[in-house]
C-alpha atoms as a PDB file:
ATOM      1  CA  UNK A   1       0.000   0.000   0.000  1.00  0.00           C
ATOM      2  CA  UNK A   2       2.668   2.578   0.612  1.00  0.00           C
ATOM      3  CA  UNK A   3       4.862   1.959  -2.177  1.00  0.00           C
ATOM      4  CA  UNK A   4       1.787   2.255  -4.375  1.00  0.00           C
ATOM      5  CA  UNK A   5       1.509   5.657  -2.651  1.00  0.00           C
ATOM      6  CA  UNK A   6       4.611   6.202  -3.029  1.00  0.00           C
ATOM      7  CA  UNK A   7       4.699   5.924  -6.843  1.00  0.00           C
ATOM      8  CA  UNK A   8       1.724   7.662  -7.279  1.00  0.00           C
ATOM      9  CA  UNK A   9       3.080  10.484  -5.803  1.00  0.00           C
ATOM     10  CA  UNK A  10       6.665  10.566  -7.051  1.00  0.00           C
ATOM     11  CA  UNK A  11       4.626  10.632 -10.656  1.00  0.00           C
ATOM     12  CA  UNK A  12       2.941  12.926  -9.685  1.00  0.00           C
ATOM     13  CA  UNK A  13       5.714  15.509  -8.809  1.00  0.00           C
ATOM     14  CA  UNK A  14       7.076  14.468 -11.915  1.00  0.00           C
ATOM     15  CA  UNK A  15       4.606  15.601 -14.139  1.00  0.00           C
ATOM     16  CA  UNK A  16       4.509  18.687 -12.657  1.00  0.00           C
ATOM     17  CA  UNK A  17       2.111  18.935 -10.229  1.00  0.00           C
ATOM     18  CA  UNK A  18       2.104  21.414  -7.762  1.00  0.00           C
ATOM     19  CA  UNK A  19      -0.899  22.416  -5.198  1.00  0.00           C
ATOM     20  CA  UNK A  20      -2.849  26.156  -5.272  1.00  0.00           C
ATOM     21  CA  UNK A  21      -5.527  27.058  -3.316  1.00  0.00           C
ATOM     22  CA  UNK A  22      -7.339  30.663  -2.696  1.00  0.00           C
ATOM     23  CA  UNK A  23      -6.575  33.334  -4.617  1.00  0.00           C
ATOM     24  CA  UNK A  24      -2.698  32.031  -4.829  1.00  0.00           C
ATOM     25  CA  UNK A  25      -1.471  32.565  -8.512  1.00  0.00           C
ATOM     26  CA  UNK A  26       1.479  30.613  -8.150  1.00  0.00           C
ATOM     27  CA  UNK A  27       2.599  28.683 -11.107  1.00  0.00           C
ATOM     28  CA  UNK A  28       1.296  25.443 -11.490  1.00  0.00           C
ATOM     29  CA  UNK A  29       0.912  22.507 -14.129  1.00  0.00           C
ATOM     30  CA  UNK A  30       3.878  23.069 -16.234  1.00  0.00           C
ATOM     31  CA  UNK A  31       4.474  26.202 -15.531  1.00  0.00           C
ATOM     32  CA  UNK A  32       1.297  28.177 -15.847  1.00  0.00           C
ATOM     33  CA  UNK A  33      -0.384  30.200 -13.770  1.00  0.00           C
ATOM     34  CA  UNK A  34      -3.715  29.397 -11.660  1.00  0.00           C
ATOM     35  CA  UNK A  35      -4.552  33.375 -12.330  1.00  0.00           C
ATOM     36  CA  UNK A  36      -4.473  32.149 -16.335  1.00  0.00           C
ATOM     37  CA  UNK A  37      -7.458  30.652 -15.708  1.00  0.00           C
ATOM     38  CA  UNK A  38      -9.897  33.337 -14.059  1.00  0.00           C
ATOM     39  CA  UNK A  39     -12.332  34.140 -16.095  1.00  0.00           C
ATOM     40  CA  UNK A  40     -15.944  34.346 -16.699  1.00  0.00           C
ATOM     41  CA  UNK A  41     -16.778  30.968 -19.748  1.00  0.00           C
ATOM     42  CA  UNK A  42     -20.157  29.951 -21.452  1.00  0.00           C
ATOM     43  CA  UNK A  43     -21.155  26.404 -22.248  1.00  0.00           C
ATOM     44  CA  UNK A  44     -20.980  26.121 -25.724  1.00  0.00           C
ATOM     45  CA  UNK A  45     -20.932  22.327 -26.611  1.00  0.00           C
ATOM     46  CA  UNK A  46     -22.661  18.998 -24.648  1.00  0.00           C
ATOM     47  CA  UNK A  47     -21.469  15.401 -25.777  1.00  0.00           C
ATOM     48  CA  UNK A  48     -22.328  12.495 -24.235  1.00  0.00           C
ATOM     49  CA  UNK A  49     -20.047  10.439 -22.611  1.00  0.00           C
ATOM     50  CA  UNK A  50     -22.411   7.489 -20.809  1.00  0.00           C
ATOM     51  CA  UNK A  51     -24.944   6.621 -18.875  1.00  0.00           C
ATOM     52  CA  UNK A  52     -26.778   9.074 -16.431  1.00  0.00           C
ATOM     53  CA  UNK A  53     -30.443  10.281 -15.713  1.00  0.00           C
ATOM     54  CA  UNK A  54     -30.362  13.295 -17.566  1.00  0.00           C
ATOM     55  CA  UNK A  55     -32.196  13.526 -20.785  1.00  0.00           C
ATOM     56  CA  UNK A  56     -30.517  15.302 -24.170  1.00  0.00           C
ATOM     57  CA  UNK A  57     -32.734  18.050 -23.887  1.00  0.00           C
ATOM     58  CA  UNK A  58     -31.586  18.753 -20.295  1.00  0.00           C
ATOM     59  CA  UNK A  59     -28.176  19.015 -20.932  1.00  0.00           C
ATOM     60  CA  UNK A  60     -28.581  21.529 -24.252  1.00  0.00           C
ATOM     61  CA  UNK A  61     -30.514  23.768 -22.264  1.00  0.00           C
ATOM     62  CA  UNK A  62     -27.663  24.481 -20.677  1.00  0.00           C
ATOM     63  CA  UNK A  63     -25.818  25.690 -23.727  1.00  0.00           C
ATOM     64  CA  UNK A  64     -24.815  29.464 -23.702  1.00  0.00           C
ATOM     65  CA  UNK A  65     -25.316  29.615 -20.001  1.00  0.00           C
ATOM     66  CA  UNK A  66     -21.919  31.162 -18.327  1.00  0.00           C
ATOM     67  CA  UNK A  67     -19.782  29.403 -16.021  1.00  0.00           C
ATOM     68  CA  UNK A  68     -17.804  31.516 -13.589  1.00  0.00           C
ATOM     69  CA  UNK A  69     -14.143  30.912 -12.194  1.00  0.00           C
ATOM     70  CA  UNK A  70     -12.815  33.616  -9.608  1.00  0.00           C
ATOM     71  CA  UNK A  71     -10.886  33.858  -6.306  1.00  0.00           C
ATOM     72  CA  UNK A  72     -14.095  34.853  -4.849  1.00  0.00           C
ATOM     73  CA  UNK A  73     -16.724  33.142  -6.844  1.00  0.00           C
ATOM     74  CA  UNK A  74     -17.726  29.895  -8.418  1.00  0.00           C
ATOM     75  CA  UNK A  75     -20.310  28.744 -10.242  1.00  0.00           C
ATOM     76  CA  UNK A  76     -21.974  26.287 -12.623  1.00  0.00           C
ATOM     77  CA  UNK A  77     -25.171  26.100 -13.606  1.00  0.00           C
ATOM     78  CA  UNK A  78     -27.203  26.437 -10.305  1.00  0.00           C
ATOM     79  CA  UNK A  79     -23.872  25.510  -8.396  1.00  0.00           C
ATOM     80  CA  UNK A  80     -22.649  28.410  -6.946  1.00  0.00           C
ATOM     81  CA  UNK A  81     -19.679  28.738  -4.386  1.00  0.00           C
ATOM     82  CA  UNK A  82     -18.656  32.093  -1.992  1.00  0.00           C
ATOM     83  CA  UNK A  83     -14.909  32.361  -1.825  1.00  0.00           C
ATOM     84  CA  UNK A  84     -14.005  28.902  -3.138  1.00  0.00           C
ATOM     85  CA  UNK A  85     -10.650  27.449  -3.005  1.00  0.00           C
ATOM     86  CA  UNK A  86      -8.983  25.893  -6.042  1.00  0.00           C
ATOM     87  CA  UNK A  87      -6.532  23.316  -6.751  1.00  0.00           C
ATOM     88  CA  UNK A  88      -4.422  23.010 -10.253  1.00  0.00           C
ATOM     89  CA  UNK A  89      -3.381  19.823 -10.584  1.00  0.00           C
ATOM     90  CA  UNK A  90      -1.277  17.757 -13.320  1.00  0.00           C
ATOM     91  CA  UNK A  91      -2.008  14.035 -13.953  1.00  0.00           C
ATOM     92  CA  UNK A  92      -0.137  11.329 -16.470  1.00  0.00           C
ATOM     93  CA  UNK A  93      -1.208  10.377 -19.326  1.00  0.00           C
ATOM     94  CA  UNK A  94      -1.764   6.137 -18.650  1.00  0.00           C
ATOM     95  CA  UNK A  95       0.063   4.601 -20.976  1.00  0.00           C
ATOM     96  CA  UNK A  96      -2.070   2.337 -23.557  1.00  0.00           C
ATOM     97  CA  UNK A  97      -3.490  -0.738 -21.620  1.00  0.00           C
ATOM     98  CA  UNK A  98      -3.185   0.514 -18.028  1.00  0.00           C
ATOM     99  CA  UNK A  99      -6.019   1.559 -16.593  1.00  0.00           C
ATOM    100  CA  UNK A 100      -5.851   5.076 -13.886  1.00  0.00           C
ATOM    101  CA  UNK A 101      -7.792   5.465 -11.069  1.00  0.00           C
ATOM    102  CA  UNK A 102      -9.450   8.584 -12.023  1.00  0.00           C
ATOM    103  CA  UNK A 103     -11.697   8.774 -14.666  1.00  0.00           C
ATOM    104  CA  UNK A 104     -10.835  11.406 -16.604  1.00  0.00           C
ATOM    105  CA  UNK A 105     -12.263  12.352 -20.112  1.00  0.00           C
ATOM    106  CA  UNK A 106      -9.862  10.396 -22.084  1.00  0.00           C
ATOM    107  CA  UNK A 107     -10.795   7.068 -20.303  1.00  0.00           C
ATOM    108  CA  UNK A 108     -14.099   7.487 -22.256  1.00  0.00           C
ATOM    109  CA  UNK A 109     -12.170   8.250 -25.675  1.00  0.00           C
ATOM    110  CA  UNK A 110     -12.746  12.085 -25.298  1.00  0.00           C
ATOM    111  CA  UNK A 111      -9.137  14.754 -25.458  1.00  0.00           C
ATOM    112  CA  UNK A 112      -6.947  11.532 -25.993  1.00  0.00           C
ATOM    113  CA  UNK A 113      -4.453  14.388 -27.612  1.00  0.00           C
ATOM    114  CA  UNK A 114      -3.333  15.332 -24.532  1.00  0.00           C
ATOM    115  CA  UNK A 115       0.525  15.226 -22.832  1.00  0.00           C
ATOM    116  CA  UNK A 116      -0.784  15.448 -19.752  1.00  0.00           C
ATOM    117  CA  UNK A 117      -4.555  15.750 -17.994  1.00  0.00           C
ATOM    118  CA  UNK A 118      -5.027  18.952 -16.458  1.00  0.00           C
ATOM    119  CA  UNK A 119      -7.748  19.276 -13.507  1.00  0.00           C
ATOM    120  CA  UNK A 120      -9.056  22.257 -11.591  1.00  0.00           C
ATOM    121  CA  UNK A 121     -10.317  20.825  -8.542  1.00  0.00           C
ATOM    122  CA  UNK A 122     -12.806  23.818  -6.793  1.00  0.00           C
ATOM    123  CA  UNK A 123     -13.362  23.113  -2.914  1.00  0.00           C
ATOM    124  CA  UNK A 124     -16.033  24.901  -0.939  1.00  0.00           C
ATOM    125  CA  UNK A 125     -15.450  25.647   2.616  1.00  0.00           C
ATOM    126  CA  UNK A 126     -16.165  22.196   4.766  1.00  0.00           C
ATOM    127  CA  UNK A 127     -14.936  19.725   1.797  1.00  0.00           C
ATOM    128  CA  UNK A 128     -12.831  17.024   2.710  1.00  0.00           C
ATOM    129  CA  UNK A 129      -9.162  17.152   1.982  1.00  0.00           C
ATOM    130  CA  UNK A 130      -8.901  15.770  -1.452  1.00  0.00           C
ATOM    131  CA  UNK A 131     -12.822  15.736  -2.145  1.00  0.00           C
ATOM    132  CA  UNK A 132     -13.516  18.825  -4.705  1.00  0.00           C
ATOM    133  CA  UNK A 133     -17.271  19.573  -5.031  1.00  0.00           C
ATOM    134  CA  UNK A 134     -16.383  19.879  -8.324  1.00  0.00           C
ATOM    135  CA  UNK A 135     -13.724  19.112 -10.853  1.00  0.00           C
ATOM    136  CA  UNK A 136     -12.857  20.714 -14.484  1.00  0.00           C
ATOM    137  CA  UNK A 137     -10.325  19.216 -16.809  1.00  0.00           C
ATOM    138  CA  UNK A 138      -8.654  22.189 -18.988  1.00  0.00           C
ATOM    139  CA  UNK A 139      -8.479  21.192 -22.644  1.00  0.00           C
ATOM    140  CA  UNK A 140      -7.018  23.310 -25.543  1.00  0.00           C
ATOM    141  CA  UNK A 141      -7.944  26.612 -23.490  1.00  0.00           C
ATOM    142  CA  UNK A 142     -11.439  24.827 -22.401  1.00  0.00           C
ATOM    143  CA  UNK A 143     -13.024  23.376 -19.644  1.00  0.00           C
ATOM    144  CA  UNK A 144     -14.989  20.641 -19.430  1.00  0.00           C
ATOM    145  CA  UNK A 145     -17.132  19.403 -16.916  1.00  0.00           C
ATOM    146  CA  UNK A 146     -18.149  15.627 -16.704  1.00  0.00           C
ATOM    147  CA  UNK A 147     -21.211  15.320 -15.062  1.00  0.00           C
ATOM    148  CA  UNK A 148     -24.053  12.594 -15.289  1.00  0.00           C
ATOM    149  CA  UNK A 149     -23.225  10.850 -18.401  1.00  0.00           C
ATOM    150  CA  UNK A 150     -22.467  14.252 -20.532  1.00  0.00           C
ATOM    151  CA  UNK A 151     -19.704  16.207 -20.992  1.00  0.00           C
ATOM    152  CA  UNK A 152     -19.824  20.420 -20.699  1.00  0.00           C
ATOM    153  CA  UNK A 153     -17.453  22.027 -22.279  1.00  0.00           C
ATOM    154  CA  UNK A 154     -17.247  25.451 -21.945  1.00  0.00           C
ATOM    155  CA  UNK A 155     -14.874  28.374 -23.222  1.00  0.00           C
ATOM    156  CA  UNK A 156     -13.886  31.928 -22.631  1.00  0.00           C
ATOM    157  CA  UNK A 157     -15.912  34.416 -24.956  1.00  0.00           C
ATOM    158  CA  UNK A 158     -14.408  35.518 -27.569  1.00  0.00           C
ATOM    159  CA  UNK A 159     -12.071  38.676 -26.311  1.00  0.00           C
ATOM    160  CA  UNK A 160     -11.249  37.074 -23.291  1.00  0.00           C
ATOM    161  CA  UNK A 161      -8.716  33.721 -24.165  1.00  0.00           C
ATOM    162  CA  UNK A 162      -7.033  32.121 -20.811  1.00  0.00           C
ATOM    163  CA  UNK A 163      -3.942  30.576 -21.221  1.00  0.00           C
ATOM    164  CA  UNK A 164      -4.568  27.127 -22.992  1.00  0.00           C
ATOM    165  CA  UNK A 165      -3.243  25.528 -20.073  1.00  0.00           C
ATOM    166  CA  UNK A 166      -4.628  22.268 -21.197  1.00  0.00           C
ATOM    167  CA  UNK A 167      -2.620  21.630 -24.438  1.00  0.00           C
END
C-alpha cells in the first residue's frame, strides 16, 4: 500500500504537479499560472459520454449559459460557491493498456491528444481534503465538466482567451 503511494506520488511531482488554493497565482501545471485561468466561460458544446439520468434536452438547455471561475466566486449552472478554493493539478497520461484510477475524459475516448490531464479541482469551505465539489479538466484553453453521463465544455468568450493551459 505505501509503495503504491509512493509511486503515485513521485509521478505525480514528476509531471509537474504542484498544489494552489485561494486566490494564490502561483505557477502550477507546467508552468502556468492558476490566475491564467480566471475568467468568466459559457457552455458552448454537450457530448455524451455514458450513462446518467439526464435527458438530451436537459443538458442543451444548458448551452450558452456562463460558467464563472474567480478567487471569490464559483459557479456552474445552479452551483454556486462564496470564496471557493482551487486546486491546479497535473495528472499522467496512462500509458495504452493501463487503466488510472481517475476517470478522466480520455478514459471514455474524449481529449486523448493530450501530454498530460489537467484538472481544476474547486473546494467549498467544509470539503474534505482531497474531495472537490467539483472538478474541471482544462483542454485546448477549455473546460470541461463531466457530469451525469455528458460532458460540458465550456470556453472563454471571444475577447477574453485564458492561457490554454490544457494543451
Amino acid at each position: 500500500m505505501f509503495r503504491s503511494f509512493l509511486v503515485l506520488m513521485l509521478s505525480l511531482i514528476s509531471a509537474g504537479c504542484l498544489a494552489v488554493g485561494g486566490s494564490n497565482n502561483a505557477t502550477t501545471c507546467s508552468g502556468h499560472a492558476l490566475g491564467d485561468i480566471y475568467s468568466s466561460y459559457v457552455v458552448f458544446d454537450i457530448v455524451k459520454y455514458g450513462g446518467g439520468l439526464t435527458t438530451e434536452s436537459s443538458a442543451q438547455e444548458h448551452i450558452g449559459e456562463p460558467v464563472l471561475v474567480y478567487p471569490n466566486k464559483f459557479q456552474v449552472r445552479d452551483f454556486v460557491i462564496s470564496n471557493p478554493s482551487y486546486e491546479l493539478e497535473c495528472y499522467p497520461v496512462p500509458e495504452e493498456g493501463e487503466i488510472d484510477v481517475n476517470r478522466w475524459s480520455n478514459f471514455y475516448g474524449f481529449g486523448l491528444d493530450r501530454t498530460s490531464i489537467n484538472v481544476l479541482h474547486v473546494y467549498d469551505e467544509g470539503d474534505a481534503v482531497g474531495e472537490a465539489s467539483i472538478n474541471l479538466e482544462l483542454v485546448n484553453g477549455q473546460l470541461w465538466e463531466m457530469y451525469d453521463g455528458w460532458i460540458y465544455k465550456m470556453k472563454a468568450p471571444e475577447g477574453r482567451k485564458p492561457t490554454e493551459v490544457g494543451k
